[in-house]
PDB file of N, CA and C in Angstrom:
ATOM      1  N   UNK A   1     -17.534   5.796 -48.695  1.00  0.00           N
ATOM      2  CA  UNK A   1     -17.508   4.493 -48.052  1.00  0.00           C
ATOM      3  C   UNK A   1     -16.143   4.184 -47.451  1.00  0.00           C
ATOM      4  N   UNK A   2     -15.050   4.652 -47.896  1.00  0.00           N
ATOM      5  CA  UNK A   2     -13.748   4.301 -47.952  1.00  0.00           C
ATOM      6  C   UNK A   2     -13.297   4.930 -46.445  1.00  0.00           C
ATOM      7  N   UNK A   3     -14.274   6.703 -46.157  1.00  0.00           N
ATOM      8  CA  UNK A   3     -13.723   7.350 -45.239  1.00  0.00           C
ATOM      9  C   UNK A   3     -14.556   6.514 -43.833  1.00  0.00           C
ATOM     10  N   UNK A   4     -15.538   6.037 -44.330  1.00  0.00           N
ATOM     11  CA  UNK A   4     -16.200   5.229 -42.933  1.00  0.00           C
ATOM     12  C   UNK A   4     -15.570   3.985 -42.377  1.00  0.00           C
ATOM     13  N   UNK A   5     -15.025   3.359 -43.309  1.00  0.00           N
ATOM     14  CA  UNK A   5     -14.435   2.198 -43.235  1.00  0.00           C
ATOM     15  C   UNK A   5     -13.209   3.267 -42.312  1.00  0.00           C
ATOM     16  N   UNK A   6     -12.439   4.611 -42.705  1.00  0.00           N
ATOM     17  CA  UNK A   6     -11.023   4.237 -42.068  1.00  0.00           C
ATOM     18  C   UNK A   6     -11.670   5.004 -40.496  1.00  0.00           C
ATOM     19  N   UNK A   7     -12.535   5.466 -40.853  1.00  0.00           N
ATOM     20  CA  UNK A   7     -13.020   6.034 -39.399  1.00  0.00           C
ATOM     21  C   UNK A   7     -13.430   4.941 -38.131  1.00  0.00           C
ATOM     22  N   UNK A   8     -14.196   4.114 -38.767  1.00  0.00           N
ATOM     23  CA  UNK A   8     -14.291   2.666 -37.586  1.00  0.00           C
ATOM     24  C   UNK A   8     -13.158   2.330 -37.433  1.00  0.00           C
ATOM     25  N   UNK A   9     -12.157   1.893 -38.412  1.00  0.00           N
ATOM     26  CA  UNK A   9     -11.134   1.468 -37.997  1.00  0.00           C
ATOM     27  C   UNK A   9     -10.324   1.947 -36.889  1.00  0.00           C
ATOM     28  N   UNK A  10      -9.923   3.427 -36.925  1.00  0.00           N
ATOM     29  CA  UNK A  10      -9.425   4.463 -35.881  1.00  0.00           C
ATOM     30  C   UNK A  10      -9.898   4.425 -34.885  1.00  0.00           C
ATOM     31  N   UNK A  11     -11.362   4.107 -34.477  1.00  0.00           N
ATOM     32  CA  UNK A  11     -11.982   4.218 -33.496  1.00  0.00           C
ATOM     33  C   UNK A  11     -11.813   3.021 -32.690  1.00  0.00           C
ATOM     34  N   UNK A  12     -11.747   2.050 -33.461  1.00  0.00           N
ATOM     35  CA  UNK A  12     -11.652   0.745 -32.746  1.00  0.00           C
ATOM     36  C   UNK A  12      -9.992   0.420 -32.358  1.00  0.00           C
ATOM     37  N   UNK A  13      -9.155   1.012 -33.519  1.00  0.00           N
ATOM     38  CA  UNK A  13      -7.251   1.110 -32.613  1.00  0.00           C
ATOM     39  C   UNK A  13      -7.250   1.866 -31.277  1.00  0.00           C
ATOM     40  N   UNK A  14      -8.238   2.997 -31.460  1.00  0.00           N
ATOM     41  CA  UNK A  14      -8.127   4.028 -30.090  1.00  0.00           C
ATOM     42  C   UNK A  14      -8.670   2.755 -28.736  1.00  0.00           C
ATOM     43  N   UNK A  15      -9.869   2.989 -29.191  1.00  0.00           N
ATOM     44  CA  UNK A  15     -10.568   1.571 -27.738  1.00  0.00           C
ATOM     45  C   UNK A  15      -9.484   0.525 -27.488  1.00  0.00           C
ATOM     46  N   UNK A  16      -9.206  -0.196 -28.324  1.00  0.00           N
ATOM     47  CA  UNK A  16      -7.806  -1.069 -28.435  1.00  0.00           C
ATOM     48  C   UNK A  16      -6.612  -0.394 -26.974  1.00  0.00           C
ATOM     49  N   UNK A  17      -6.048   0.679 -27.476  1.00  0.00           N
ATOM     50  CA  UNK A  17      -5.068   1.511 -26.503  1.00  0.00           C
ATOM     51  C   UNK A  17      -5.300   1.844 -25.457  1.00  0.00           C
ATOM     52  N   UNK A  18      -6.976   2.265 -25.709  1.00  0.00           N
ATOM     53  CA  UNK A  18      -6.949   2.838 -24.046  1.00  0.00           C
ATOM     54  C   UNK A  18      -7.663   1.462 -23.237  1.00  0.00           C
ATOM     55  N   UNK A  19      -8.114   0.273 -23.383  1.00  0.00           N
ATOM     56  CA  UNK A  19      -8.273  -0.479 -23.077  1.00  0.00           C
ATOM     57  C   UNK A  19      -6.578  -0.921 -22.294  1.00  0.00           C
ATOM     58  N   UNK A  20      -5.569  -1.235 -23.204  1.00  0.00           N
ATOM     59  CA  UNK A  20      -4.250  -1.825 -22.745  1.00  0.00           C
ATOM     60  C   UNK A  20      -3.826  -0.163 -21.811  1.00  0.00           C
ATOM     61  N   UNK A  21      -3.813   0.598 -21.839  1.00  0.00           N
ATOM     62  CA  UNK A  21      -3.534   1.355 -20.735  1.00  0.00           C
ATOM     63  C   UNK A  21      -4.320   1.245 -19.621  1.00  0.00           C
ATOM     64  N   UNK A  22      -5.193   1.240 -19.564  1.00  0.00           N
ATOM     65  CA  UNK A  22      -6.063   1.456 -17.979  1.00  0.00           C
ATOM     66  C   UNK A  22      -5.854  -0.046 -17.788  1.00  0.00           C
ATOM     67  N   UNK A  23      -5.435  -1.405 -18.544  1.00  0.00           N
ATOM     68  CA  UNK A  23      -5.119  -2.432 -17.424  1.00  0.00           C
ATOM     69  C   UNK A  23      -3.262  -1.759 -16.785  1.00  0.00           C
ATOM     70  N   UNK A  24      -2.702  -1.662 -17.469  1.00  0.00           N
ATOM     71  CA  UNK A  24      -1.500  -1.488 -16.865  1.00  0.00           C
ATOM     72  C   UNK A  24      -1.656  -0.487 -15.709  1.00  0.00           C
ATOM     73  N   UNK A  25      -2.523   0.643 -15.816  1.00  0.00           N
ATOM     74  CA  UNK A  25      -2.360   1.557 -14.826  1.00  0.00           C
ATOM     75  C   UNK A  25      -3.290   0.923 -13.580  1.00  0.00           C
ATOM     76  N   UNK A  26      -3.988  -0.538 -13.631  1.00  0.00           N
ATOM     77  CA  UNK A  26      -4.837  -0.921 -12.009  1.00  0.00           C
ATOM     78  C   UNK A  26      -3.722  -1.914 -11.503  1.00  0.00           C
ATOM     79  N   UNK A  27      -3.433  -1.232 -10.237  1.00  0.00           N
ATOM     80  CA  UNK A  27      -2.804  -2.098  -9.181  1.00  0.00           C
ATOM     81  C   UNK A  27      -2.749  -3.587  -9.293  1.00  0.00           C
ATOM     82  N   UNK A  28      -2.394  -4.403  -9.004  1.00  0.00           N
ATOM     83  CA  UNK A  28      -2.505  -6.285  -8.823  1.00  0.00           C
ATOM     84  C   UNK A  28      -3.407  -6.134  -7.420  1.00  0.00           C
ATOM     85  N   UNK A  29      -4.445  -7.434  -7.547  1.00  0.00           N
ATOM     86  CA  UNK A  29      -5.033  -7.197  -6.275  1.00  0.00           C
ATOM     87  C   UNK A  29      -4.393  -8.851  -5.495  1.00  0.00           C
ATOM     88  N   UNK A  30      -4.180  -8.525  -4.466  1.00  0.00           N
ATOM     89  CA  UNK A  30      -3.985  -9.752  -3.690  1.00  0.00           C
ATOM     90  C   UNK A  30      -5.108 -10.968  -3.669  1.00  0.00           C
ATOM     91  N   UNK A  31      -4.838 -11.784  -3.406  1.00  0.00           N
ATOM     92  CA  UNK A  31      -5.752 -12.939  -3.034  1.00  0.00           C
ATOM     93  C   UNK A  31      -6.778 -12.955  -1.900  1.00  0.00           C
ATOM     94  N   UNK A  32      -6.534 -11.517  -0.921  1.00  0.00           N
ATOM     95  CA  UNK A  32      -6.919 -11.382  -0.156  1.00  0.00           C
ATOM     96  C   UNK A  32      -8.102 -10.520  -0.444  1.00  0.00           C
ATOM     97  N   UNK A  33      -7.995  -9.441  -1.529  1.00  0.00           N
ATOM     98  CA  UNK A  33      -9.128  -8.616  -1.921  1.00  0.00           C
ATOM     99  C   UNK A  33      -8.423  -6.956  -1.923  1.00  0.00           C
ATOM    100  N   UNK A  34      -7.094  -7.157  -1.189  1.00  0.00           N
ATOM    101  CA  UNK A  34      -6.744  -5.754  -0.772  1.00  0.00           C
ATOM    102  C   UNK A  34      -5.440  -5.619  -2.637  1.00  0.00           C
ATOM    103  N   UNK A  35      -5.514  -4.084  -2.630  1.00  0.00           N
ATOM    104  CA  UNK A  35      -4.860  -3.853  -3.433  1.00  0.00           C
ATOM    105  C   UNK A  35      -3.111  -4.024  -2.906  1.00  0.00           C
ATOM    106  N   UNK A  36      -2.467  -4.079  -3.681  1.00  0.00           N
ATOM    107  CA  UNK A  36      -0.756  -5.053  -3.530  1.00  0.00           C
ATOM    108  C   UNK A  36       0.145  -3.849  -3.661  1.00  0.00           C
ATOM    109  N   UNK A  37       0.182  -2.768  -3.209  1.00  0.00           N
ATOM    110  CA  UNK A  37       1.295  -1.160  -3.661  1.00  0.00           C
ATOM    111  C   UNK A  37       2.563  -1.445  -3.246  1.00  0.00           C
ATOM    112  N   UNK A  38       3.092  -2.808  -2.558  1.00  0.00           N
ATOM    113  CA  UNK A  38       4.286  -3.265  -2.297  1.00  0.00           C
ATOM    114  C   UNK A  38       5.342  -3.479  -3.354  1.00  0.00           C
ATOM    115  N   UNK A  39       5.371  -2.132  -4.427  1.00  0.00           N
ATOM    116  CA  UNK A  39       6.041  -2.326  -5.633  1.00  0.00           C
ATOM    117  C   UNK A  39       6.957  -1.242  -5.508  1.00  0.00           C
ATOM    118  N   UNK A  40       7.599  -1.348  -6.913  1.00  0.00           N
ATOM    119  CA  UNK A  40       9.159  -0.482  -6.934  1.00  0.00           C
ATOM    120  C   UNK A  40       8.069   1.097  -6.857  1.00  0.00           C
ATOM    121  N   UNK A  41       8.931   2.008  -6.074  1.00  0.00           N
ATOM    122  CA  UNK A  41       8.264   3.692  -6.438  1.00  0.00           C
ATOM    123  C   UNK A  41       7.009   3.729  -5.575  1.00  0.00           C
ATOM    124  N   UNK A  42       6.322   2.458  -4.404  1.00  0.00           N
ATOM    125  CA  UNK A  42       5.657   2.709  -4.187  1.00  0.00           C
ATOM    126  C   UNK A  42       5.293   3.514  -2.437  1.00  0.00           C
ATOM    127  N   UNK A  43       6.283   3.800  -2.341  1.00  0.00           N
ATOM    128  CA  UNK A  43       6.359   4.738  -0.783  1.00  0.00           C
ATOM    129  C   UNK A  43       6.469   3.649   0.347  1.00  0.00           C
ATOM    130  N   UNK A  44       6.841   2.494   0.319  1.00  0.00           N
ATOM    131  CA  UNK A  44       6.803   1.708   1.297  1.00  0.00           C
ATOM    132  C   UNK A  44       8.680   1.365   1.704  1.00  0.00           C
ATOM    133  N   UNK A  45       8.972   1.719   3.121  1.00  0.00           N
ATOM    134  CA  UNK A  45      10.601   1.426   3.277  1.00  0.00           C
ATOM    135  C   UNK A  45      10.956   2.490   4.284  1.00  0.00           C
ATOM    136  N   UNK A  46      11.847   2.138   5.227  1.00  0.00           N
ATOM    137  CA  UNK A  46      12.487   3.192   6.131  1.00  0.00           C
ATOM    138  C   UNK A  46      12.417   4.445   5.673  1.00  0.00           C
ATOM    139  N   UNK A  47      11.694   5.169   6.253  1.00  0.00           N
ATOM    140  CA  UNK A  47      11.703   6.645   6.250  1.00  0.00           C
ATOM    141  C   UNK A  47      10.674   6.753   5.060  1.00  0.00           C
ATOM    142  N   UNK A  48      10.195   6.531   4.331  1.00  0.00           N
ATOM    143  CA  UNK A  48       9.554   6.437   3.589  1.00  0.00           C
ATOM    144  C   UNK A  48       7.440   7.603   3.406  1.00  0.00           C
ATOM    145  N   UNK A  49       7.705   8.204   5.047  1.00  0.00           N
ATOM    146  CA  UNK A  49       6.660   8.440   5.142  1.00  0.00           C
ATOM    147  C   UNK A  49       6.955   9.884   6.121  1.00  0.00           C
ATOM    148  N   UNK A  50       6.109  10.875   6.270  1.00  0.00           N
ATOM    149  CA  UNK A  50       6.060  12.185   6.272  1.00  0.00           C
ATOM    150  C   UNK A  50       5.685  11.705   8.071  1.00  0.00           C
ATOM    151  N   UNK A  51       5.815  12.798   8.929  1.00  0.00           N
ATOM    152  CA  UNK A  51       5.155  12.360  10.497  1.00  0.00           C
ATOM    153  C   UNK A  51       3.799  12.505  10.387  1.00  0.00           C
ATOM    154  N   UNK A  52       3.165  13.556   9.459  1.00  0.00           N
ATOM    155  CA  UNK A  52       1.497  13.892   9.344  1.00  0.00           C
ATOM    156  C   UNK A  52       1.270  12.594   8.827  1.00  0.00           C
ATOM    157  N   UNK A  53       1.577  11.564   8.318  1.00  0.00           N
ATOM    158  CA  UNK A  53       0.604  10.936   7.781  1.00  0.00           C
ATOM    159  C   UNK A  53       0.876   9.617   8.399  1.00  0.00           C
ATOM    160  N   UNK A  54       1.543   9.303  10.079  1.00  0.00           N
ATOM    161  CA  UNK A  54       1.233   8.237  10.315  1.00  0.00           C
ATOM    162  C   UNK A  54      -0.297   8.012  10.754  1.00  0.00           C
ATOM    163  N   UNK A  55      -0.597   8.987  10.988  1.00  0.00           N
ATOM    164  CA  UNK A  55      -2.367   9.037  11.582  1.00  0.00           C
ATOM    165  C   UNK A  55      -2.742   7.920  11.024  1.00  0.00           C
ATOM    166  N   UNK A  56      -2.917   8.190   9.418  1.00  0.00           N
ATOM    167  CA  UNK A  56      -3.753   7.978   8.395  1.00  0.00           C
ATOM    168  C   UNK A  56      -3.248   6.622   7.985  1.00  0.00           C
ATOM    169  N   UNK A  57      -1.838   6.318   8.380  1.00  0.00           N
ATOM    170  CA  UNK A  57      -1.055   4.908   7.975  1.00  0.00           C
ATOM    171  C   UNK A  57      -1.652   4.036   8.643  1.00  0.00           C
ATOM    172  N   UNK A  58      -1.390   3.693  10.147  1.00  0.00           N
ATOM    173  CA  UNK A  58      -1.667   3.166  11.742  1.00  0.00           C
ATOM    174  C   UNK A  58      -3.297   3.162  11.228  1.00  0.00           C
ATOM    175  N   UNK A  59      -4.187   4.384  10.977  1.00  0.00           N
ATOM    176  CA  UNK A  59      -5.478   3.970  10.902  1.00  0.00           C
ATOM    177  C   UNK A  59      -6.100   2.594   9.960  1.00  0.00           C
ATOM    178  N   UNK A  60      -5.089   2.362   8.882  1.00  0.00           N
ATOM    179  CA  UNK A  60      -5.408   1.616   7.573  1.00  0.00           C
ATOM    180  C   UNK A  60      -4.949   0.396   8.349  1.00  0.00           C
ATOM    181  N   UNK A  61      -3.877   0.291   9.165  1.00  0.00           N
ATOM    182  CA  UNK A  61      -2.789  -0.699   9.509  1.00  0.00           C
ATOM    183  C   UNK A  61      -3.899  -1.535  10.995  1.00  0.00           C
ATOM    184  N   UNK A  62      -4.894  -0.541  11.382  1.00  0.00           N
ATOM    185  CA  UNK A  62      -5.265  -0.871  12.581  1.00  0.00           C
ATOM    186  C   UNK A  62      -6.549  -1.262  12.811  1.00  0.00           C
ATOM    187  N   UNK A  63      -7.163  -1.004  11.108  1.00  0.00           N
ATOM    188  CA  UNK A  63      -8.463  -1.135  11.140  1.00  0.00           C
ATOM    189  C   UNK A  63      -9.496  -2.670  11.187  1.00  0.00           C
ATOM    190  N   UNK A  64      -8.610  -3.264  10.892  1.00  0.00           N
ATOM    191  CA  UNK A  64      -9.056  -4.704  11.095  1.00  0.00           C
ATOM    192  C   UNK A  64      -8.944  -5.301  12.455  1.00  0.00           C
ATOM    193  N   UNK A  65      -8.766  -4.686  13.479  1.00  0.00           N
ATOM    194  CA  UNK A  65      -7.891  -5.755  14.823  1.00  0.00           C
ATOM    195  C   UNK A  65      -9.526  -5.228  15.562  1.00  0.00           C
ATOM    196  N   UNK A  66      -9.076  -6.199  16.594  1.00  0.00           N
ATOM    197  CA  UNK A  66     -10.120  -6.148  17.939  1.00  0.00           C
ATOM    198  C   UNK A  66      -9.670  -5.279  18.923  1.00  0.00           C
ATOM    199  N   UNK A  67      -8.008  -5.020  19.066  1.00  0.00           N
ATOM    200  CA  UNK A  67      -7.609  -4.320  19.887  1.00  0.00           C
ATOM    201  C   UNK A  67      -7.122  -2.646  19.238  1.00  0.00           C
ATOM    202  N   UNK A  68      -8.050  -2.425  18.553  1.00  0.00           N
ATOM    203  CA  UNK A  68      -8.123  -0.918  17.940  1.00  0.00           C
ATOM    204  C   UNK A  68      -6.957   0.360  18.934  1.00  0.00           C
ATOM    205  N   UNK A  69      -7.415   0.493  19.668  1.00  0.00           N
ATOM    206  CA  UNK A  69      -6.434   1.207  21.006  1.00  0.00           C
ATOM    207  C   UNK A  69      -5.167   0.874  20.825  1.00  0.00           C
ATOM    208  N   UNK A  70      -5.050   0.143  21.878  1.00  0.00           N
ATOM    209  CA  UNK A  70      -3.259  -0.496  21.637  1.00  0.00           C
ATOM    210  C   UNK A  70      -2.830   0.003  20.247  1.00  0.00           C
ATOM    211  N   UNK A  71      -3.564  -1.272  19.183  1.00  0.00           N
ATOM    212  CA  UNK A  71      -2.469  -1.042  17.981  1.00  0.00           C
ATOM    213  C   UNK A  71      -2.522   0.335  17.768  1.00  0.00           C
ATOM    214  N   UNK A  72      -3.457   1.157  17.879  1.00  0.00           N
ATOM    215  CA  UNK A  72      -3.028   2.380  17.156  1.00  0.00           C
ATOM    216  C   UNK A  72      -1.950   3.306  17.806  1.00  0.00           C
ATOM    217  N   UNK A  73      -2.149   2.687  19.467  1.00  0.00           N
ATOM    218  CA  UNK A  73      -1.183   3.473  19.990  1.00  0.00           C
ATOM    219  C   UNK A  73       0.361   3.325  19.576  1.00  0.00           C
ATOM    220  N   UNK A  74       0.804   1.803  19.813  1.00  0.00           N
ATOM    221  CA  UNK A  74       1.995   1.497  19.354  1.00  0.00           C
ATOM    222  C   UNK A  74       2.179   1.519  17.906  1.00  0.00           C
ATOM    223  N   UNK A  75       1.312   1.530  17.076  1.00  0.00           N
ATOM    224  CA  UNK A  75       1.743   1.931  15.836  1.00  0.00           C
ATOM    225  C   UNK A  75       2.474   3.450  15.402  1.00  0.00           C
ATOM    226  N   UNK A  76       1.214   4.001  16.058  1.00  0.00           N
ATOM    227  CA  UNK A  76       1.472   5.651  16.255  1.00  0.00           C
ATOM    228  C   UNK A  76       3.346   6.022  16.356  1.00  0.00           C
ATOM    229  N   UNK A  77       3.312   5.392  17.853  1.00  0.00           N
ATOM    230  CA  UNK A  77       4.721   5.267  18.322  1.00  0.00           C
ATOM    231  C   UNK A  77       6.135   4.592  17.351  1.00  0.00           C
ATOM    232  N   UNK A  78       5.746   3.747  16.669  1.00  0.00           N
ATOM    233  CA  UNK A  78       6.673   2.761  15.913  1.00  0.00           C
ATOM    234  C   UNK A  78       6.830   3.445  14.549  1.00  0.00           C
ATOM    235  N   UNK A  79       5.743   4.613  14.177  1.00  0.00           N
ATOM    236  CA  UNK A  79       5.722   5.343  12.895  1.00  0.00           C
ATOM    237  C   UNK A  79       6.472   6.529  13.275  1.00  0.00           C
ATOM    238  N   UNK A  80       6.220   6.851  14.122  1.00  0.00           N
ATOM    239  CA  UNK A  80       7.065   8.225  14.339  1.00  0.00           C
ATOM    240  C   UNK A  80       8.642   8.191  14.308  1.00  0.00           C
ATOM    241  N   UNK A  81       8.713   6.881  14.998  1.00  0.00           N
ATOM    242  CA  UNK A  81       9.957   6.346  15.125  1.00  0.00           C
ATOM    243  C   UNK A  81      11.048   6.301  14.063  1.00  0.00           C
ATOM    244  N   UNK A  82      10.206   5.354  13.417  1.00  0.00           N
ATOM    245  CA  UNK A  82      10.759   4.711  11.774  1.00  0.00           C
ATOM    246  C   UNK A  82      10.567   5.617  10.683  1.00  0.00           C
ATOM    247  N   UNK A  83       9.313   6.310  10.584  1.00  0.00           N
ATOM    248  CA  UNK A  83       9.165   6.713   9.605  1.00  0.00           C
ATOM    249  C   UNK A  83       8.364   5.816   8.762  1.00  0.00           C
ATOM    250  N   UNK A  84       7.639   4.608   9.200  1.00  0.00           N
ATOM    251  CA  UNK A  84       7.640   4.068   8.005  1.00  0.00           C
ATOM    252  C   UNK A  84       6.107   2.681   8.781  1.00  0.00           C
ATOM    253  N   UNK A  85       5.273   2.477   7.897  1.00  0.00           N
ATOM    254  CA  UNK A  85       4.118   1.298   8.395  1.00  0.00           C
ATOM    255  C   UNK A  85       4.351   0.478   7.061  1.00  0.00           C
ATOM    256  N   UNK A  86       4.333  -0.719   7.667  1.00  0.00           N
ATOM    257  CA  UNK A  86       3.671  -1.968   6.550  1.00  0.00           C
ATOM    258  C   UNK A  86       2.824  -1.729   5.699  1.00  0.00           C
ATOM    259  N   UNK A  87       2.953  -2.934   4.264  1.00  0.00           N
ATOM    260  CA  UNK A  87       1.233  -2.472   4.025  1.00  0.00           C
ATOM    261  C   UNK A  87       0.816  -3.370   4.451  1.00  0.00           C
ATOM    262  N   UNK A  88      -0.697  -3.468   4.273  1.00  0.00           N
ATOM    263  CA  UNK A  88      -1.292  -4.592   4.479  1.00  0.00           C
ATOM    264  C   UNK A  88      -1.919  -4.297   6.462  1.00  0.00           C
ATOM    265  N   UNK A  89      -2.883  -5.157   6.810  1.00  0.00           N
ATOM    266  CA  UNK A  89      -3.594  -4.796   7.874  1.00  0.00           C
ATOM    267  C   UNK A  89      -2.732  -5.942   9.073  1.00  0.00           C
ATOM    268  N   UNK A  90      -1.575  -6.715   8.800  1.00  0.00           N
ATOM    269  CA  UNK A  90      -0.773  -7.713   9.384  1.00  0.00           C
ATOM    270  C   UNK A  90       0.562  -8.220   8.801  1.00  0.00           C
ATOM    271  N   UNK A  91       1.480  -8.457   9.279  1.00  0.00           N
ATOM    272  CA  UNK A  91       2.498  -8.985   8.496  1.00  0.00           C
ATOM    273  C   UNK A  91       3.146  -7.818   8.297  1.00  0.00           C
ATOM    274  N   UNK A  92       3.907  -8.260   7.085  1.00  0.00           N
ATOM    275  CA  UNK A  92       4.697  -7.650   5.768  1.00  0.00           C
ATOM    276  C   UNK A  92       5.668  -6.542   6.437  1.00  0.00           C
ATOM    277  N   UNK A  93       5.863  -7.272   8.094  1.00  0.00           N
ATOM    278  CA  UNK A  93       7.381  -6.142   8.562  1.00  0.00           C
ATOM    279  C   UNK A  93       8.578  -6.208   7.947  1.00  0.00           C
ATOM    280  N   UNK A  94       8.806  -6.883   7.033  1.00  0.00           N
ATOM    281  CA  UNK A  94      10.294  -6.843   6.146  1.00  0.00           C
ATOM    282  C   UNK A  94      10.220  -6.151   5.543  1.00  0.00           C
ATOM    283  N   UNK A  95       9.151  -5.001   4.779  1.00  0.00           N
ATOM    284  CA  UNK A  95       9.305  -3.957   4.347  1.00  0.00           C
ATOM    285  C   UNK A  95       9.884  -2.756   5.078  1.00  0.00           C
ATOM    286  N   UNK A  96       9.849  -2.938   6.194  1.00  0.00           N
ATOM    287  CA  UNK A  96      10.456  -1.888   7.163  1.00  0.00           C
ATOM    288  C   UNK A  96      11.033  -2.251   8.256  1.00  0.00           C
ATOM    289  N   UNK A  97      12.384  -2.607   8.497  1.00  0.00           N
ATOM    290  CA  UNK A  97      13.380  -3.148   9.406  1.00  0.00           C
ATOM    291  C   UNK A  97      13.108  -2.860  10.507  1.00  0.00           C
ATOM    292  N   UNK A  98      13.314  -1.016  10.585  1.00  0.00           N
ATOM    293  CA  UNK A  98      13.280  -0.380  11.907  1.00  0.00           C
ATOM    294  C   UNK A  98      11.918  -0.999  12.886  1.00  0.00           C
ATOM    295  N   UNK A  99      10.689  -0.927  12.230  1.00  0.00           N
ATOM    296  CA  UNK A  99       9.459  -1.320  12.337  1.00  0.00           C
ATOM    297  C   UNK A  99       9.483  -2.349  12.982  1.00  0.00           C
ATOM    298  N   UNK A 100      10.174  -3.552  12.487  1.00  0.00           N
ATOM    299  CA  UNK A 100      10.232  -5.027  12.556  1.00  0.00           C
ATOM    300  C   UNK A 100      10.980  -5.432  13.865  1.00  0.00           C
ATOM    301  N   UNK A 101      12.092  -4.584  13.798  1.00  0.00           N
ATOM    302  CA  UNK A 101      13.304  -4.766  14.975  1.00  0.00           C
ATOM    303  C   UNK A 101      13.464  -4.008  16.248  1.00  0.00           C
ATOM    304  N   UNK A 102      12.258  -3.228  16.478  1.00  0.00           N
ATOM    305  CA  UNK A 102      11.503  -2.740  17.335  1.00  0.00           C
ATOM    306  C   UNK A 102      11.255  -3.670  18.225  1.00  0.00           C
ATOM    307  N   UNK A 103      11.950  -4.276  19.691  1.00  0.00           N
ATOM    308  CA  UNK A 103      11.362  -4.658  20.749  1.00  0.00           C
ATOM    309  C   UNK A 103      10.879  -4.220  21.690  1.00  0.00           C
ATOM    310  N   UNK A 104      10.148  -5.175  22.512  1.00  0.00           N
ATOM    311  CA  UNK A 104       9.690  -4.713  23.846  1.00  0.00           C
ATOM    312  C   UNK A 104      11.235  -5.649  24.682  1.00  0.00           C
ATOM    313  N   UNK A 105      10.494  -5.091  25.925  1.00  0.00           N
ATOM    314  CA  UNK A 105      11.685  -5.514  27.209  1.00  0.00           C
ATOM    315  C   UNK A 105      11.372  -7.294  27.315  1.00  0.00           C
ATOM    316  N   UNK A 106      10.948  -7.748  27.132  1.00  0.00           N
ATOM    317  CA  UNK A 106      10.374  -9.471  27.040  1.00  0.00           C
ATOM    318  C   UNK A 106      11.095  -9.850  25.591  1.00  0.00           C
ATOM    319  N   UNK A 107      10.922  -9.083  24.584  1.00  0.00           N
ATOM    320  CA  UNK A 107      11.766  -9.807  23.715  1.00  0.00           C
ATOM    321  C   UNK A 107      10.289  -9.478  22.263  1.00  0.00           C
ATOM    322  N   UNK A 108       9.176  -9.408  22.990  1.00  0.00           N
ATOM    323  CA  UNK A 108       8.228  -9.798  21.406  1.00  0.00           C
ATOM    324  C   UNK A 108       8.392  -8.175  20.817  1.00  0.00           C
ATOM    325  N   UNK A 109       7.734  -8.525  19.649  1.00  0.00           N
ATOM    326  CA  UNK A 109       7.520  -6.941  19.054  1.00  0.00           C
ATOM    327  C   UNK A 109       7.099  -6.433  19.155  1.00  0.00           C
ATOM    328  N   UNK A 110       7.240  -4.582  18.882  1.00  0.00           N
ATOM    329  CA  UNK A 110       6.585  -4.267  19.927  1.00  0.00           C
ATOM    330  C   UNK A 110       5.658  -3.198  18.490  1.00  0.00           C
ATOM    331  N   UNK A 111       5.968  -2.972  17.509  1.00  0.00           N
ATOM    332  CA  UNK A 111       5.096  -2.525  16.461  1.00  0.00           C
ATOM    333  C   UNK A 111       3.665  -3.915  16.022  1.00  0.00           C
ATOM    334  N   UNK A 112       3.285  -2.921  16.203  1.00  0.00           N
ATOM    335  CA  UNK A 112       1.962  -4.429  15.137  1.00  0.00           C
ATOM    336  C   UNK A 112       2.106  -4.181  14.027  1.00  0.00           C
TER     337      UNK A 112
END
């Protein structure tokens, strides 16, 4: 009786642990629905990104707009550049200066 009792017990400290690990290891999700990787270690920042994988950046960065073309073009262009895309499908150019401080000849920006 004694060994069943310590065997539930063990079983239920284990569930316990791996319960508090798999919350620490899920992302924060935004308010928006999208996951938040704008954290320390998380690949986001000048230079921060390989040239193969602006494809795949610009595609995530571009997938929400109406003007699909354009942005992907100038994204394309502004990644190669920098090295580096926002997260998020708008905004959040203070993660990447070069990105941000990118003009056109008029003055607006010229990365989306």
């Amino acid at each position: 009786m004694a060994m069943v009792k310590l065997l539930v017990l063990l079983a239920i400290a284990l569930f316990v642990i791996m319960m508090a690990e798999s919350s620490l290891a899920t992302p924060p999700v935004t308010a928006g629905g999208e996951y938040h990787l704008d954290r320390a270690g998380s690949g986001y920042g000048p230079g921060s990104l390989k040239s193969y994988q602006c494809q795949g950046q610009c595609n995530r960065r571009c997938s929400r707009t109406q003007y699909k073309k354009p942005c992907l073009f100038f994204c394309n262009k502004c990644c190669a550049k920098c090295l580096c895309v926002p997260p998020g499908f708008y905004g959040n150019k203070g993660v990447c200066p070069c990105y941000n401080n990118w003009k056109t000849k008029e003055g607006g920006p010229k990365c989306p």
